[in-house]
N, C-alpha and C. Protein backbone atom coordinates (compact mmCIF):
# COMPACT_ATOMS: atom_id res chain seq x y z
N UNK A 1 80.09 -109.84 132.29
CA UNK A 1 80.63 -109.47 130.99
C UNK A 1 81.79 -108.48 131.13
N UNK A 2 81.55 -107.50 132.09
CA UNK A 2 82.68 -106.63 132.42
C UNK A 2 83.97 -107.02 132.66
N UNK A 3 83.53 -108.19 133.65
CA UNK A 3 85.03 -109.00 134.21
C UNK A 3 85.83 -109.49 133.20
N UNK A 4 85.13 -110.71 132.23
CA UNK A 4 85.57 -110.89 131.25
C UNK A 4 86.04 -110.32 130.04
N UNK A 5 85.98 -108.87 130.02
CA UNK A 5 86.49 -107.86 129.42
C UNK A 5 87.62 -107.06 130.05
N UNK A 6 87.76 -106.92 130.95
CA UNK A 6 88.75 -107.06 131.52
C UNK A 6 89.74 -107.72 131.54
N UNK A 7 89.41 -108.98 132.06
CA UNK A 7 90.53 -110.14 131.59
C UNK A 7 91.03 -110.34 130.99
N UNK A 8 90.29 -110.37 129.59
CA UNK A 8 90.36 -110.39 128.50
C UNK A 8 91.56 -109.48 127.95
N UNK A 9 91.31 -107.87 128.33
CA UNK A 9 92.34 -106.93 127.91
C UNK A 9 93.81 -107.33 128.89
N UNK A 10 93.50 -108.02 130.23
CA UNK A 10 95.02 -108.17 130.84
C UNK A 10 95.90 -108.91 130.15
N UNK A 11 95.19 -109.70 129.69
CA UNK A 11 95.82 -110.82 129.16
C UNK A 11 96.45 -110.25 127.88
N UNK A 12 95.71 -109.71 126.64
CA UNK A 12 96.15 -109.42 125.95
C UNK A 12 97.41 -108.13 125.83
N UNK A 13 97.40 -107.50 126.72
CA UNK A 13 98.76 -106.87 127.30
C UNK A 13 99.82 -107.40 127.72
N UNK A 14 99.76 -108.83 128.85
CA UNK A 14 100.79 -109.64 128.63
C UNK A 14 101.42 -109.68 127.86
N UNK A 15 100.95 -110.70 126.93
CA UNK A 15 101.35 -111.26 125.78
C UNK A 15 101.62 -110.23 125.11
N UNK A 16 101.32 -108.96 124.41
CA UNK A 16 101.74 -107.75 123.90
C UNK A 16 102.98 -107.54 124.62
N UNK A 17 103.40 -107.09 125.40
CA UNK A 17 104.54 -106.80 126.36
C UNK A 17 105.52 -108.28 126.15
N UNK A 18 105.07 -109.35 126.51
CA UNK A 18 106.14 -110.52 126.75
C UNK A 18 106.64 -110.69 125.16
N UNK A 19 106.02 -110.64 124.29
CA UNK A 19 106.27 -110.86 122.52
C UNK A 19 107.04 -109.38 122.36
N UNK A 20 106.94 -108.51 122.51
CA UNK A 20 107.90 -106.82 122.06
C UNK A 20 108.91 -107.04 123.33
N UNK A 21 109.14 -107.41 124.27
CA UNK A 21 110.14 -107.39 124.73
C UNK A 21 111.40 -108.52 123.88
N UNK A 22 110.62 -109.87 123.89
CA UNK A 22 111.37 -110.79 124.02
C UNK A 22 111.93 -110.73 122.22
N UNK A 23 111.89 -109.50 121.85
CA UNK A 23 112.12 -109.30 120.10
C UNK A 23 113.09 -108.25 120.31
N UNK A 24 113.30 -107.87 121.75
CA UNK A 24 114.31 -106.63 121.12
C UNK A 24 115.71 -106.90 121.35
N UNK A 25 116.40 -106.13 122.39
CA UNK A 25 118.19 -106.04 122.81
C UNK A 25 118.41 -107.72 122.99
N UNK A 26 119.57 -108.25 122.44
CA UNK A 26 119.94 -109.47 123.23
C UNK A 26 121.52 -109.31 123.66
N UNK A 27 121.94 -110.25 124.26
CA UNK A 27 123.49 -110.01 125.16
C UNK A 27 124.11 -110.40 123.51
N UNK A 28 125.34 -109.46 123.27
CA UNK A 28 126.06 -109.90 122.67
C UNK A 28 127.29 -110.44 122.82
N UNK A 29 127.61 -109.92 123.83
CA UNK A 29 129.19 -110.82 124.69
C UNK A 29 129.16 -110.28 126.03
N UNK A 30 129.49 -111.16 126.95
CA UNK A 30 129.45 -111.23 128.67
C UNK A 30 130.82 -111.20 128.67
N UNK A 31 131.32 -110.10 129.60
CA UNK A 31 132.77 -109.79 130.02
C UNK A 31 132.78 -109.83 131.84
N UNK A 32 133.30 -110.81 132.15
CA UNK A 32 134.02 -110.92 133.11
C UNK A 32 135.20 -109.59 133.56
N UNK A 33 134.36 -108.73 134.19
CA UNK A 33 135.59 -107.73 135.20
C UNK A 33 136.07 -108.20 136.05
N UNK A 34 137.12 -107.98 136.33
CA UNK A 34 137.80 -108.22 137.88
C UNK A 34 136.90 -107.66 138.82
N UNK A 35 135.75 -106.46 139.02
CA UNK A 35 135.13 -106.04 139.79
C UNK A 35 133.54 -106.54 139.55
N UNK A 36 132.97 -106.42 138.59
CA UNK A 36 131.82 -106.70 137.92
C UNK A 36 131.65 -107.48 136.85
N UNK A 37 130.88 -108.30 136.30
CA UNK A 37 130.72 -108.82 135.17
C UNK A 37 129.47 -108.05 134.39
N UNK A 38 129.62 -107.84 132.89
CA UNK A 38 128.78 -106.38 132.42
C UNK A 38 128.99 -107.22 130.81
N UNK A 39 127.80 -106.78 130.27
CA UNK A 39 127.36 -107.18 129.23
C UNK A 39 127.71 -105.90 127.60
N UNK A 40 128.20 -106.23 126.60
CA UNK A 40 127.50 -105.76 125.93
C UNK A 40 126.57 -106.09 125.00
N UNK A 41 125.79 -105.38 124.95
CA UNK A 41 124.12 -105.58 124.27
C UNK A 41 123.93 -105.38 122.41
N UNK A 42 122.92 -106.25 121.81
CA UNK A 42 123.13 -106.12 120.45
C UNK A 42 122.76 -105.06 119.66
N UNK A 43 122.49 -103.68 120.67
CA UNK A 43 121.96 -102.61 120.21
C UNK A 43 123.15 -101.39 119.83
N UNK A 44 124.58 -102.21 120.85
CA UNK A 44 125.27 -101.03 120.90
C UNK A 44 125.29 -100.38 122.90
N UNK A 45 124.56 -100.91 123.54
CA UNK A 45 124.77 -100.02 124.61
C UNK A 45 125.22 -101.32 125.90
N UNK A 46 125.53 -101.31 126.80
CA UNK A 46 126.41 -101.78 128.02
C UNK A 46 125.28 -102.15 128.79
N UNK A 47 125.36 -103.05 129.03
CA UNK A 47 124.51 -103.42 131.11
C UNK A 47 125.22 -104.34 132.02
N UNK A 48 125.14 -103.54 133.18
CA UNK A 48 125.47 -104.00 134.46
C UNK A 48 124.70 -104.20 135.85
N UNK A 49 124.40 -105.51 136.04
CA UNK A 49 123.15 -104.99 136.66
C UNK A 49 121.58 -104.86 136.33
N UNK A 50 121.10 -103.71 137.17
CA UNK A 50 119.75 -103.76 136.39
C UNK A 50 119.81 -102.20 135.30
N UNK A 51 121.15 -101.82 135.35
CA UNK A 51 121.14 -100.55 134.47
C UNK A 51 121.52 -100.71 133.20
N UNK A 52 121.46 -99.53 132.02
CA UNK A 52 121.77 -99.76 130.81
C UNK A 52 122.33 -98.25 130.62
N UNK A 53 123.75 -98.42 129.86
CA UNK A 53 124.70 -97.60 129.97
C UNK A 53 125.36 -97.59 128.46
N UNK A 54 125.32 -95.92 127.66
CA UNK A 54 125.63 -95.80 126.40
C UNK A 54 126.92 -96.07 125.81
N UNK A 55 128.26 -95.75 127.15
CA UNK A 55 129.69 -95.98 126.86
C UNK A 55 129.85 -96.64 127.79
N UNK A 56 131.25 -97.47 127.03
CA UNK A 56 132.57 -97.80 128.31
C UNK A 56 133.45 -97.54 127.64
N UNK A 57 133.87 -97.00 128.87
CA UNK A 57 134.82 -96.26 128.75
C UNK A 57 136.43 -96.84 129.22
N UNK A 58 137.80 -97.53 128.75
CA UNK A 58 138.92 -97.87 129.40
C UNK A 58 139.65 -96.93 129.35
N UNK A 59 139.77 -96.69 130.55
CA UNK A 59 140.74 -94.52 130.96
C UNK A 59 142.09 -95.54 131.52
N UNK A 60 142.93 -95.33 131.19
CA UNK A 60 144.28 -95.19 131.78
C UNK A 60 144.58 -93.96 132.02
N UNK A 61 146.13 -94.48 133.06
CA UNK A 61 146.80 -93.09 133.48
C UNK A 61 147.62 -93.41 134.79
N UNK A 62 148.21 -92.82 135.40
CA UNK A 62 149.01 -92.38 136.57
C UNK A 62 148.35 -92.13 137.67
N UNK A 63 148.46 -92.42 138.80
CA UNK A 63 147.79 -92.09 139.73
C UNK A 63 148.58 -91.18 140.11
N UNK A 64 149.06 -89.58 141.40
CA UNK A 64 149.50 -89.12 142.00
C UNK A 64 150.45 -90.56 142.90
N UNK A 65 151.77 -90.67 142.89
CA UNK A 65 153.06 -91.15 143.64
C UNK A 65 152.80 -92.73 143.23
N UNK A 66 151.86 -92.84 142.39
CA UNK A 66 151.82 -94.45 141.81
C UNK A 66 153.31 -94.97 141.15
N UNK A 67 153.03 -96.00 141.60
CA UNK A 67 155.07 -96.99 140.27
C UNK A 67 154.24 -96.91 139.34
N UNK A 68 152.92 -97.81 138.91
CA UNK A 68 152.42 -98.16 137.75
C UNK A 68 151.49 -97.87 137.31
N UNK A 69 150.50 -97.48 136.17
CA UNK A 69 149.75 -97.00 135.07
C UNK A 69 148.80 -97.60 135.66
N UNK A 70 147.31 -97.13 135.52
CA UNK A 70 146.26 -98.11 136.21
C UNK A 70 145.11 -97.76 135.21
N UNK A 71 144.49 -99.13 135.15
CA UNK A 71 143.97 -98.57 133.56
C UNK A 71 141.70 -99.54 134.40
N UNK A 72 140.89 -98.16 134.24
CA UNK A 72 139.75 -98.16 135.11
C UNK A 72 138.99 -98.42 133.61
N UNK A 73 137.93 -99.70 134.07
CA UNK A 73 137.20 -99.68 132.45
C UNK A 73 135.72 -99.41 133.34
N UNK A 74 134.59 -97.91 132.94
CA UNK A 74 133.41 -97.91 133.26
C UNK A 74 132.17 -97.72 132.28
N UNK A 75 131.30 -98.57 132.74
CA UNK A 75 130.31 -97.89 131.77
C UNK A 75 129.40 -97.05 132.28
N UNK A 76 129.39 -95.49 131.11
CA UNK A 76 128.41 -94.69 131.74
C UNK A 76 127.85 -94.23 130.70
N UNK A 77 126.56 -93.25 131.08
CA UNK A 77 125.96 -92.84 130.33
C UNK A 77 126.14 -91.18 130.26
N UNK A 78 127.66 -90.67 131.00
CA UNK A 78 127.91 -89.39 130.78
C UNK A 78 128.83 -89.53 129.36
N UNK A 79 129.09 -88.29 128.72
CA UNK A 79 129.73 -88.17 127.08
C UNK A 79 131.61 -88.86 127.91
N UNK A 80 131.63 -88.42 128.89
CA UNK A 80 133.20 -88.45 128.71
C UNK A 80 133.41 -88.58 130.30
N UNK A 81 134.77 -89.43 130.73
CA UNK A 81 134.95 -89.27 132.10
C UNK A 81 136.68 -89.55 131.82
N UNK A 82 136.99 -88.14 132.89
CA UNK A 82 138.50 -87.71 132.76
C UNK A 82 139.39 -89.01 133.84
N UNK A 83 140.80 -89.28 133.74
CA UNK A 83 141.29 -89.96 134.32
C UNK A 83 141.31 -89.70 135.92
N UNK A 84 141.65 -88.40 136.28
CA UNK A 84 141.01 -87.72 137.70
C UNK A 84 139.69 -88.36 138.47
N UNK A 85 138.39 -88.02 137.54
CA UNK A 85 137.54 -88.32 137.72
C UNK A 85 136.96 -90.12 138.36
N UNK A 86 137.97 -90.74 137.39
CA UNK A 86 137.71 -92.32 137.00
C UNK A 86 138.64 -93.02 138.62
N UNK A 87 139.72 -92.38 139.01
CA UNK A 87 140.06 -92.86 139.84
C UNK A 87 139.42 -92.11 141.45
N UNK A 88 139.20 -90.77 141.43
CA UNK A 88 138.36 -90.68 142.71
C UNK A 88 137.31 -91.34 142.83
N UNK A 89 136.70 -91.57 141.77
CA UNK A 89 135.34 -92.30 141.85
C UNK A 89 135.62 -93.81 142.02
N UNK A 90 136.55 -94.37 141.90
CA UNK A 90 136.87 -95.70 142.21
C UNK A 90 136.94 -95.87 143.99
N UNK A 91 137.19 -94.77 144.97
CA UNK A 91 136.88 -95.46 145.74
C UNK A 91 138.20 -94.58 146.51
N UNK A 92 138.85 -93.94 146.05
CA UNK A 92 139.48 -93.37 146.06
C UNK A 92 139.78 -91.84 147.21
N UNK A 93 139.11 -91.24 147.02
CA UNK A 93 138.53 -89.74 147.20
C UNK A 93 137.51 -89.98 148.64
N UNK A 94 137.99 -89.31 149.07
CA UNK A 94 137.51 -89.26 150.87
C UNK A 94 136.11 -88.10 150.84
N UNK A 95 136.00 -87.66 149.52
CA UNK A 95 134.04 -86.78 149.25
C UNK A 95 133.65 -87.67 148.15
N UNK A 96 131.99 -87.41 148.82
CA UNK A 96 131.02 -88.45 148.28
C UNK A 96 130.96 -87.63 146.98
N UNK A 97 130.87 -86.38 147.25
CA UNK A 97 130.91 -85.79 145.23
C UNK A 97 131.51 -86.35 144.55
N UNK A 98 132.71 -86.75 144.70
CA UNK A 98 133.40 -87.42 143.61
C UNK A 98 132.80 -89.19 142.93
N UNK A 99 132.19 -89.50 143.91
CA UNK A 99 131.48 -90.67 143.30
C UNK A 99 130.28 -90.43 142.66
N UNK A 100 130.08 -91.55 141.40
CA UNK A 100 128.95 -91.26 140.50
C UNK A 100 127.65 -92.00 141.34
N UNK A 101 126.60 -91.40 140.50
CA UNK A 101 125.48 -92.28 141.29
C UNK A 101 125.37 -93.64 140.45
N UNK A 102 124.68 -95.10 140.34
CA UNK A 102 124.33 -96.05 139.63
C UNK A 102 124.13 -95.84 138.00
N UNK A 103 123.57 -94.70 137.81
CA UNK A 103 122.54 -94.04 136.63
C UNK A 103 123.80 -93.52 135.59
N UNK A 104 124.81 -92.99 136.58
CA UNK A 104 125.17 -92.16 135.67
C UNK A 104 126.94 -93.25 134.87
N UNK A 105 127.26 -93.91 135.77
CA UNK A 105 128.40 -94.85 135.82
C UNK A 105 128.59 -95.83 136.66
N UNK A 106 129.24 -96.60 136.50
CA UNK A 106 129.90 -98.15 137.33
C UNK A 106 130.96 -98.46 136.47
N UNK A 107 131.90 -98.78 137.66
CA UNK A 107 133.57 -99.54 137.57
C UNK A 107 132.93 -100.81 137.46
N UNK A 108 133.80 -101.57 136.41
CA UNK A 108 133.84 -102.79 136.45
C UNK A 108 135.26 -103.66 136.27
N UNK A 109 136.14 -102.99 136.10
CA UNK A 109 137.39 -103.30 136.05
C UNK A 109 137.95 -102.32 136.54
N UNK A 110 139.58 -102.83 137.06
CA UNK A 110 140.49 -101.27 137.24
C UNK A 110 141.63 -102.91 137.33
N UNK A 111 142.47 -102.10 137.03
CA UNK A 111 144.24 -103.10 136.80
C UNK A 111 144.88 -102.11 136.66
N UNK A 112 146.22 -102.69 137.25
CA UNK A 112 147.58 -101.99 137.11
C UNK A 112 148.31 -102.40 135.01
N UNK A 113 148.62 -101.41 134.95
CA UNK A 113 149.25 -102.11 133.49
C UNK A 113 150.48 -102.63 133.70
């Protein structure tokens, strides 16, 4: 009787879980980056991956001795990321400080304008 009470409750957690998931966020448009392809979601928030990210952000700007404007699109879940910031973290910057971790941001585009 135990077992079957058991079972009983796994099961019904499934199905609890598979029915409240499959009711909530859905993709609202799939964007193709030149670096990543990243979703936005029908809630309002970004995914890339297996993460979920509140902004994206498209930073233009100048690089130091650049000809042309280079314009970095990321989604993160910090309030704000400066043009400085957006290009050391691209890959840029010879210290690991300057790169974000997964959690906090990801490049998914960068182009010259």
């Amino acid at each position: 009787m135990k077992k079957k009470l058991i079972f009983l409750t796994c099961i019904l957690l499934i199905v609890f879980f598979a029915v409240g998931c499959s009711q909530g966020i859905s993709v609202k448009e799939t964007i193709e980056g030149n670096l990543k392809t990243y979703y936005e979601m029908s809630d309002g928030t970004w995914k890339c991956g297996k993460n979920f990210y509140q902004h994206c952000f498209k930073i233009s700007g100048r690089m130091p001795n650049a000809s042309a404007d280079s314009i970095f699109v990321y989604l993160s879940n910090l309030e704000e990321i400066s043009f400085e910031q957006a290009w050391r973290a691209a890959g840029l910057s010879s210290s690991s400080d300057d790169y974000f971790s997964p959690k906090e941001a990801v490049l998914v585009d960068w182009r010259q304008k």
